[in-house]
Protein backbone atom coordinates (compact mmCIF):
# COMPACT_ATOMS: atom_id res chain seq x y z
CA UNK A 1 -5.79 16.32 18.01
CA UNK A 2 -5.91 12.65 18.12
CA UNK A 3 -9.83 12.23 17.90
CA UNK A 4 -9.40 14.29 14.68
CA UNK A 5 -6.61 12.20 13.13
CA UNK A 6 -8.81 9.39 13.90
CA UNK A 7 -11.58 10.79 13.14
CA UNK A 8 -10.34 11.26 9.31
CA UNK A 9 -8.54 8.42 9.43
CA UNK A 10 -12.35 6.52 9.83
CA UNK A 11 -13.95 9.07 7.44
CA UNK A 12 -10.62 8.06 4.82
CA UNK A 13 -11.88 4.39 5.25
CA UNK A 14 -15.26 4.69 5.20
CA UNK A 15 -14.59 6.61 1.97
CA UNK A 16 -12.36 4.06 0.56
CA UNK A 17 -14.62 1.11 1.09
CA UNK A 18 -17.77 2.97 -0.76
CA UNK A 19 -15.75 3.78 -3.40
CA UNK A 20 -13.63 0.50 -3.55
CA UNK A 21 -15.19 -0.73 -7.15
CA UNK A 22 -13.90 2.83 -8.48
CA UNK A 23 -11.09 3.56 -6.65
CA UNK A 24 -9.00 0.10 -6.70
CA UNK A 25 -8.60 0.51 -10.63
CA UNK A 26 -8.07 3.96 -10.28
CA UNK A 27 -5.03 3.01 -8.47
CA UNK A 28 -3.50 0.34 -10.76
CA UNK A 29 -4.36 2.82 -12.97
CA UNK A 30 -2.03 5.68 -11.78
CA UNK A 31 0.53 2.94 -10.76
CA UNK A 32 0.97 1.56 -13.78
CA UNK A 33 1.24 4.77 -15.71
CA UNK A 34 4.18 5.97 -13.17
CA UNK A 35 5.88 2.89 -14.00
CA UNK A 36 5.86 2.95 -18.03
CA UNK A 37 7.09 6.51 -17.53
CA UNK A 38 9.52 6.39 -15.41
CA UNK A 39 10.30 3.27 -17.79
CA UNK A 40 10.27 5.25 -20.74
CA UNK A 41 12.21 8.35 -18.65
CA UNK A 42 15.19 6.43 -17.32
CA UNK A 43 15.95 4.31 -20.52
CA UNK A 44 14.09 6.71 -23.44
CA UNK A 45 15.36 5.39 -27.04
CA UNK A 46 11.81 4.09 -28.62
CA UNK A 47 10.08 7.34 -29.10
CA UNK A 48 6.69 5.34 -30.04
CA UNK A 49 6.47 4.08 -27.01
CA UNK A 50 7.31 7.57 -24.86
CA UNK A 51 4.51 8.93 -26.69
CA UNK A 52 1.68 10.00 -23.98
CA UNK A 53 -1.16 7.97 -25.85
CA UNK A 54 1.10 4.58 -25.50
CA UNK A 55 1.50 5.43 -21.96
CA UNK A 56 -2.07 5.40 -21.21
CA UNK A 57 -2.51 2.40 -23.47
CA UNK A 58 -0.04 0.56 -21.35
CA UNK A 59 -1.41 1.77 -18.24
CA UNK A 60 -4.68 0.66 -19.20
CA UNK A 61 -3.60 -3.08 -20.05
CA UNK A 62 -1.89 -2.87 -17.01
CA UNK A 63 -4.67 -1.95 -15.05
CA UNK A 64 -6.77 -5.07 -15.51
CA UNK A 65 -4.12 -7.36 -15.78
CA UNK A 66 -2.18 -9.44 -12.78
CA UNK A 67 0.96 -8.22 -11.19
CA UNK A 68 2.84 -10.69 -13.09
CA UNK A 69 1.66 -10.19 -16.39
CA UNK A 70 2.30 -6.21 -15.30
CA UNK A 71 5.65 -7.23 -14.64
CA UNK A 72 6.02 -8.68 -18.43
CA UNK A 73 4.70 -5.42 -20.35
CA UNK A 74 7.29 -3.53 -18.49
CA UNK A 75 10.12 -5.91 -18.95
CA UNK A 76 9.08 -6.06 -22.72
CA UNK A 77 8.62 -2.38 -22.73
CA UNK A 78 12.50 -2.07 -20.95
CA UNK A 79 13.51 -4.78 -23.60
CA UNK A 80 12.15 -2.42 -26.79
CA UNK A 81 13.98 0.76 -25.69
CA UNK A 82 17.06 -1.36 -25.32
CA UNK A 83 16.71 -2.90 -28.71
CA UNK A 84 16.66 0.43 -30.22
CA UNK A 85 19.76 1.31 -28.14
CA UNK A 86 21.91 -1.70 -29.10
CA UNK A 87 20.13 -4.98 -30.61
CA UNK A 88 22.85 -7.45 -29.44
CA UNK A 89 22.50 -6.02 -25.50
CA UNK A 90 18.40 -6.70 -25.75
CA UNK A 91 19.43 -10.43 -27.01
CA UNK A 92 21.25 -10.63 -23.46
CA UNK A 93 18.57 -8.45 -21.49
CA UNK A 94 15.94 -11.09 -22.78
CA UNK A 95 17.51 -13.83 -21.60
CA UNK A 96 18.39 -12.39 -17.97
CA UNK A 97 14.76 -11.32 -17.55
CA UNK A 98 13.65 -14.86 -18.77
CA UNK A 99 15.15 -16.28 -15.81
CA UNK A 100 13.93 -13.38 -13.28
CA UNK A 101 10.42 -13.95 -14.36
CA UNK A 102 10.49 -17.72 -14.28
CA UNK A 103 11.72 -17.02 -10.57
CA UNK A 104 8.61 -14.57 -9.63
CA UNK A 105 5.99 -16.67 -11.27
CA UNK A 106 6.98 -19.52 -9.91
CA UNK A 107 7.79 -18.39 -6.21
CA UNK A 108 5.66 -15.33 -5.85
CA UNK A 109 3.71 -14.30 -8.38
CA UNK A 110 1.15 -12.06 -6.27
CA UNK A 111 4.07 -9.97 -5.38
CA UNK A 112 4.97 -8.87 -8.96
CA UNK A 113 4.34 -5.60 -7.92
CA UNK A 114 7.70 -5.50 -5.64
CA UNK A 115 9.72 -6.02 -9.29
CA UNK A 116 8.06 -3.11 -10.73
CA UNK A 117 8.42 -0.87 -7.15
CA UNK A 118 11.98 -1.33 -6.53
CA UNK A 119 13.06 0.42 -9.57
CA UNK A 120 10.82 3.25 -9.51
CA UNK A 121 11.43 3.57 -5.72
CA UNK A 122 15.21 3.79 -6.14
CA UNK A 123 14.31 6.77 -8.89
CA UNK A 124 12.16 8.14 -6.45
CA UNK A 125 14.76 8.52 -4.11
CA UNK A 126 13.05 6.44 -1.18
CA UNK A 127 13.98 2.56 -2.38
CA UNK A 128 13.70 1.76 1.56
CA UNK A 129 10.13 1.85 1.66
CA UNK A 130 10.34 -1.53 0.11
CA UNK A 131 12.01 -3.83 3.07
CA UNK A 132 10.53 -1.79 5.98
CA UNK A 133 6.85 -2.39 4.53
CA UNK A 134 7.12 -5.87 3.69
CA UNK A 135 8.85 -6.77 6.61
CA UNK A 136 5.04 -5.41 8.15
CA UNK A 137 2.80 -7.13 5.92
CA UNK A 138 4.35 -10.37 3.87
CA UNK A 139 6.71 -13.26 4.70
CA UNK A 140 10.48 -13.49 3.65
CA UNK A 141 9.33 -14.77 0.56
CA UNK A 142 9.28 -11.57 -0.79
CA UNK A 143 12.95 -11.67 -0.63
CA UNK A 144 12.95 -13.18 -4.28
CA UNK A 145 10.93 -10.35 -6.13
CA UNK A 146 12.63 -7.62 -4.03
CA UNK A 147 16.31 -8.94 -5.11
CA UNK A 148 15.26 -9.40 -8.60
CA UNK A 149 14.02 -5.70 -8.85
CA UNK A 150 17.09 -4.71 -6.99
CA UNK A 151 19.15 -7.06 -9.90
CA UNK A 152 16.74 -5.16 -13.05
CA UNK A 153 17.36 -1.69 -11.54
CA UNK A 154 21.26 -2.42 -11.59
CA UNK A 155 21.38 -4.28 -14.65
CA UNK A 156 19.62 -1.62 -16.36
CA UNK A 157 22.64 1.03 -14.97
CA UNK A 158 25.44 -1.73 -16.56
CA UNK A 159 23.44 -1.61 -19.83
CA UNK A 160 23.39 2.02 -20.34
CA UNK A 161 27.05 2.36 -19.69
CA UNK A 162 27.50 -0.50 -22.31
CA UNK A 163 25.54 0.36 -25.24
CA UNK A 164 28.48 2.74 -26.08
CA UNK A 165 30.65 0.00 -25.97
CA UNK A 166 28.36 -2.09 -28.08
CA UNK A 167 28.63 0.60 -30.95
CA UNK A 168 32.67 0.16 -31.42
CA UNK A 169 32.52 -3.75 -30.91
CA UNK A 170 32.99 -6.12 -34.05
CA UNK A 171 30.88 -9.22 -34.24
CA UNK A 172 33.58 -11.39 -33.53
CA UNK A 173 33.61 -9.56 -30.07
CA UNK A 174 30.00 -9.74 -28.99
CA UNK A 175 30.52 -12.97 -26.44
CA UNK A 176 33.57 -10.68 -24.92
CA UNK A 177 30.88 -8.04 -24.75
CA UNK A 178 27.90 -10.23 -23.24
CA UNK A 179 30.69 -11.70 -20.96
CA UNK A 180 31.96 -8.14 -19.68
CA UNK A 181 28.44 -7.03 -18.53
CA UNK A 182 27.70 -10.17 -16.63
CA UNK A 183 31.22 -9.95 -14.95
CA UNK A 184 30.07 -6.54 -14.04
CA UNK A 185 26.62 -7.23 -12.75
CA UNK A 186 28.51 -10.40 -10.71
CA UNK A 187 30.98 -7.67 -9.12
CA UNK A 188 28.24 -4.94 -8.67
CA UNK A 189 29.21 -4.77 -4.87
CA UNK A 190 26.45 -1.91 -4.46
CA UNK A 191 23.79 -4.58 -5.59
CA UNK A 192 25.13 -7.51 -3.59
CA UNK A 193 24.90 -5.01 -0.21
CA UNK A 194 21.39 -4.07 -0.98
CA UNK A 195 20.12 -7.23 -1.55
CA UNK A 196 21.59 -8.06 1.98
CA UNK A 197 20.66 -5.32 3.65
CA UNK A 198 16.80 -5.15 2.71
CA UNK A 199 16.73 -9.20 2.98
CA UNK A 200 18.13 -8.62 6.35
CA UNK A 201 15.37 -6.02 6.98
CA UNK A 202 12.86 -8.42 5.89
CA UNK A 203 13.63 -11.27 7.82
CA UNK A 204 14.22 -9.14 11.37
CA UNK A 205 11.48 -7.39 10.76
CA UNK A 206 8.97 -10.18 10.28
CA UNK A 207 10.64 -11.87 13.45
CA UNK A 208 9.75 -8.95 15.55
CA UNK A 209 6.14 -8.39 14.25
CA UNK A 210 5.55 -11.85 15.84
CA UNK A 211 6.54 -11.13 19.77
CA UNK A 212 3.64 -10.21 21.96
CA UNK A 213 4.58 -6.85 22.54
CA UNK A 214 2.87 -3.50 23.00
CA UNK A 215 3.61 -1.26 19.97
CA UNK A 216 5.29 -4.39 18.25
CA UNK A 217 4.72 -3.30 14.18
CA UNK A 218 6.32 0.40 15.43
CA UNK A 219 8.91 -1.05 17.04
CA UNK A 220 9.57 -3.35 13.90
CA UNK A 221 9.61 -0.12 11.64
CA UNK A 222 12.13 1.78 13.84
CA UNK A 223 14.19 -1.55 14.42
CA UNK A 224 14.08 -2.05 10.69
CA UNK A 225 14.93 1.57 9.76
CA UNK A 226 18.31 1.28 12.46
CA UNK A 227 18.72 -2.10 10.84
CA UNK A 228 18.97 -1.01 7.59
CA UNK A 229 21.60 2.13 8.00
CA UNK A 230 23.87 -0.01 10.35
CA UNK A 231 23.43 -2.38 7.95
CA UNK A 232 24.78 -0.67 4.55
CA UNK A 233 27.54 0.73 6.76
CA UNK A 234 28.74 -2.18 8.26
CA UNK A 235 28.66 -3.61 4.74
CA UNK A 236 29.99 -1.00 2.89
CA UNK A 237 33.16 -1.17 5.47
CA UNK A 238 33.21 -4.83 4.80
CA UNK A 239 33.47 -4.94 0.89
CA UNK A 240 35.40 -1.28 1.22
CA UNK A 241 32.60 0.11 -1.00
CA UNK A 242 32.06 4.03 -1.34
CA UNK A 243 28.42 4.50 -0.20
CA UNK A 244 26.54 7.82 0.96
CA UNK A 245 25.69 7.17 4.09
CA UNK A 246 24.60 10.51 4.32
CA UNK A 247 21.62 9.81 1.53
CA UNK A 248 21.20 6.73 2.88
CA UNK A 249 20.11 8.51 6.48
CA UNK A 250 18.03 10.73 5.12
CA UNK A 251 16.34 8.34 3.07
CA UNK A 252 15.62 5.87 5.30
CA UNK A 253 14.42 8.33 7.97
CA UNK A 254 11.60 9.75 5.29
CA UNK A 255 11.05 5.59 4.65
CA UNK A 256 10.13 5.17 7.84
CA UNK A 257 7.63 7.75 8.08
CA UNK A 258 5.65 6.53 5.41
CA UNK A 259 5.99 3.10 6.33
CA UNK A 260 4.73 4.50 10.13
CA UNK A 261 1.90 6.45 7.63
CA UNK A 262 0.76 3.79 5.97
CA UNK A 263 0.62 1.61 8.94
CA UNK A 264 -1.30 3.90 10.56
CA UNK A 265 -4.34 3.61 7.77
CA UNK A 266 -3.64 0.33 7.28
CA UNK A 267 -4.34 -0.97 10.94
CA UNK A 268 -4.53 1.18 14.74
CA UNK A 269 -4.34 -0.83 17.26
CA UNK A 270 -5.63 0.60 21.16
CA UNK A 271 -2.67 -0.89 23.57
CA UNK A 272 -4.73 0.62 26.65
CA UNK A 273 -7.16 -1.91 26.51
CA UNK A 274 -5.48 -4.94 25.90
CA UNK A 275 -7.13 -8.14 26.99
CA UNK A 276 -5.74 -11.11 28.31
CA UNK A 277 -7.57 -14.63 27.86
CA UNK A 278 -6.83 -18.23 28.77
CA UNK A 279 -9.24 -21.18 27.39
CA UNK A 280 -8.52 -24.54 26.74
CA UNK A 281 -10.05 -27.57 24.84
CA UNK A 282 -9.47 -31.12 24.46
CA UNK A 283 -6.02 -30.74 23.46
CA UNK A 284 -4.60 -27.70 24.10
CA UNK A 285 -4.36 -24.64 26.96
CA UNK A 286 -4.26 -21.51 24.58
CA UNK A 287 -2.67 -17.86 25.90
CA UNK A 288 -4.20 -15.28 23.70
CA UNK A 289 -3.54 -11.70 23.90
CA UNK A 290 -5.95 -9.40 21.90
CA UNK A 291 -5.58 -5.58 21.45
CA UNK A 292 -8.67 -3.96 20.13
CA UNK A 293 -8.37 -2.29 16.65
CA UNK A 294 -8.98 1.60 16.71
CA UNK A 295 -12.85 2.02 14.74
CA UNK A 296 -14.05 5.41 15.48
CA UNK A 297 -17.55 6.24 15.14
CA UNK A 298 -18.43 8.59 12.69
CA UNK A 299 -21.62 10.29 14.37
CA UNK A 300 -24.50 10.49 11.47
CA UNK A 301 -26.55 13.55 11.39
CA UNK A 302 -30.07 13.40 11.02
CA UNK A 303 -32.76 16.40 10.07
CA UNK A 304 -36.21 16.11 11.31
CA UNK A 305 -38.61 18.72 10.42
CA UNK A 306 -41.78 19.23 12.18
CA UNK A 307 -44.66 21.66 10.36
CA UNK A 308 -46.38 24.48 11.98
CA UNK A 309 -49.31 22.58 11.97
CA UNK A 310 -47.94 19.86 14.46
CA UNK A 311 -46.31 22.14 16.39
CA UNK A 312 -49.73 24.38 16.55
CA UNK A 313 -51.58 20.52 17.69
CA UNK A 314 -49.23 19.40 20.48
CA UNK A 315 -49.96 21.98 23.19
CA UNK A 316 -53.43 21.36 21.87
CA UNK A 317 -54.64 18.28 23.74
CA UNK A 318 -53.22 18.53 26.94
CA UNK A 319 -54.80 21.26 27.88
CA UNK A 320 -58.27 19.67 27.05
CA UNK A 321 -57.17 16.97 29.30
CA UNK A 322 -56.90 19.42 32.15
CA UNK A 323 -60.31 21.43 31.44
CA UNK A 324 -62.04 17.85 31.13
CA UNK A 325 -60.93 17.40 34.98
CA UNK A 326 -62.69 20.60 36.04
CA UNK A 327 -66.57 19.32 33.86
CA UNK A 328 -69.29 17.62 35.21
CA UNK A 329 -69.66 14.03 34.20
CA UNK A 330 -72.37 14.49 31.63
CA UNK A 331 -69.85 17.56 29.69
CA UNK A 332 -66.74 15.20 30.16
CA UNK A 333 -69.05 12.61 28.33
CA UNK A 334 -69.49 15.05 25.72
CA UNK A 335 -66.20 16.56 25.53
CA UNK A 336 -64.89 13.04 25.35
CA UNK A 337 -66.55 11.80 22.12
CA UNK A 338 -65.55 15.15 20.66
CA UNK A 339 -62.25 14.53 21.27
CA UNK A 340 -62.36 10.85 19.98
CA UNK A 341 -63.87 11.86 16.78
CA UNK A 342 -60.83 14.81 16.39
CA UNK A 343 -57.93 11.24 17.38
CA UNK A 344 -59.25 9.24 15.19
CA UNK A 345 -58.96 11.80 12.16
CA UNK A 346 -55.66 12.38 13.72
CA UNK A 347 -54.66 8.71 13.89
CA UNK A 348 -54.18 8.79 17.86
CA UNK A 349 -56.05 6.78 20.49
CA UNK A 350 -55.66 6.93 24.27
């Protein structure tokens, strides 16, 4: 069972690394379409812009463009169906994801992607796939995209609820307005424990990828995972917020898997034949511990095809050798340039 995972786990690579020219734009591809329609699904007031043509247009901009310019078409594309909704909440939207972007370009652009991901994650149901992956593969850095995405997918929730508000207020009342949704983004208590919580995950889990330890990046993801539901509950108790743990279980459980999943094709490591070495040079006496990575060899299969003629040859010749043995010298003589002559037209020589 194990050879066979591995087996298509090596085939899945092998596959993916042929194809990479194809399939990586493929993938931004599909990515990027997800994200203008769950966009266009969770807000929904510019009905251009749900159409499925703009989609794809989006999509494809999106696919050849850098995470952070990704990042702006789906802020502006956010900011257009809340224009539509209530044109003095976009004024205030703007200016909110003006200083969220300056923040990811500035400290990590290349993670753009995490802005657009938390959002559609927490739609999806499974928003803890986000700490427990990064905590494998980035630094705490990615603290700062992951709280801002956490920040747009709650600001987004305080919008909706105030764009009915917005349609009974006066103009005199529009800083009271702007002034009530930031008070309720600042005392979001929800958003303040997530961004903890999966900043917490982050950080531990990044510490514990770095011990030399068998099994360490499973280990981190099940450490993570129990980090992140004692987490929201001790939190939740803390601020005396109303959270469903249950959900929260569940969900974190089926994060973990995939994170386990995806660490699986991402890198398998063979603990039963880890190494040991000690070297030193002019300055330094260096401990390194090395754990083969899995490669399986895919075995290639090969078709030879011999004609009837061959076949009909081969016996041929030996048995002349053994008649020659039995003849007198002057018929081997004979015999012998007879069978030259036949070699050379064959192209063999003894």
């Amino acid at each position: 069972m194990i050879v066979t995972i591995l087996e298509l786990r090596a085939r899945l690579m092998r596959f993916l690394q042929k194809f990479q020219i194809v399939i990586e734009p493929l993938v931004k591809f599909i990515m990027a379409f997800v994200v203008f329609r769950s966009i266009n699904n969770a807000i929904g007031h510019e009905t251009h812009l749900m159409s499925l043509p703009a989609e794809l247009l989006l999509a494809f901009l999106g696919t050849f463009t850098p995470p952070v310019i990704l990042v702006l078409l789906g802020a502006a594309v956010s900011l257009a169906h809340v224009y539509v909704a209530s044109p003095l909440l976009a004024i205030l939207v703007a200016l909110l994801m003006v200083i969220l972007y300056c923040f990811i370009a500035r400290f990590s652009g290349k993670y753009g992607y995490v802005v657009l991901a938390v959002p559609i994650l927490f739609l999806l149901k499974i928003p803890y796939v986000i700490p427990l992956i990064l905590g494998l593969v980035a630094t705490p850095m990615t603290i700062i995209p992951t709280a801002c995405g956490i920040i747009i997918y709650r600001m987004f929730i305080v919008i909706s609820t105030a764009t009915e508000l917005e349609s009974t207020t006066v103009i005199e009342d529009i800083l009271a307005l702007y002034i009530d949704v930031i008070d309720r983004l600042v005392a979001d208590k929800q958003m303040i424990i997530t961004i903890a919580v999966f900043s917490a995950v982050i950080v531990v889990m990044y510490l514990l990828r770095k011990l030399s330890i068998d099994y360490v990046f499973a280990i981190s993801v099940a450490v993570g995972a129990i980090f992140c539901i004692l987490g929201f509950l001790f939190a939740g108790r803390l601020l005396d917020t109303d959270l469903d743990i249950t959900s929260i279980v569940f969900e974190t459980v089926g994060s973990m898997l995939i994170t386990l999943v995806f660490q699986f094709f991402r890198m398998a490591l063979d603990y039963t034949a880890v190494e040991r070495v000690q070297f030193e040079d002019d300055d330094y006496y260096y401990y390194v511990k090395a754990v083969p990575k899995i490669n399986l060899a895919i075995p290639e299969r090969s078709v030879k095809k011999i004609s009837a003629k061959a076949e009909s040859e081969v016996p041929a010749q030996p048995q002349k050798r053994e008649e020659v043995q039995k003849l007198s010298d002057e018929e081997r003589y004979a015999l012998g340039e007879e069978l030259g002559e036949e070699n050379e037209e064959n192209g063999e020589f003894f």
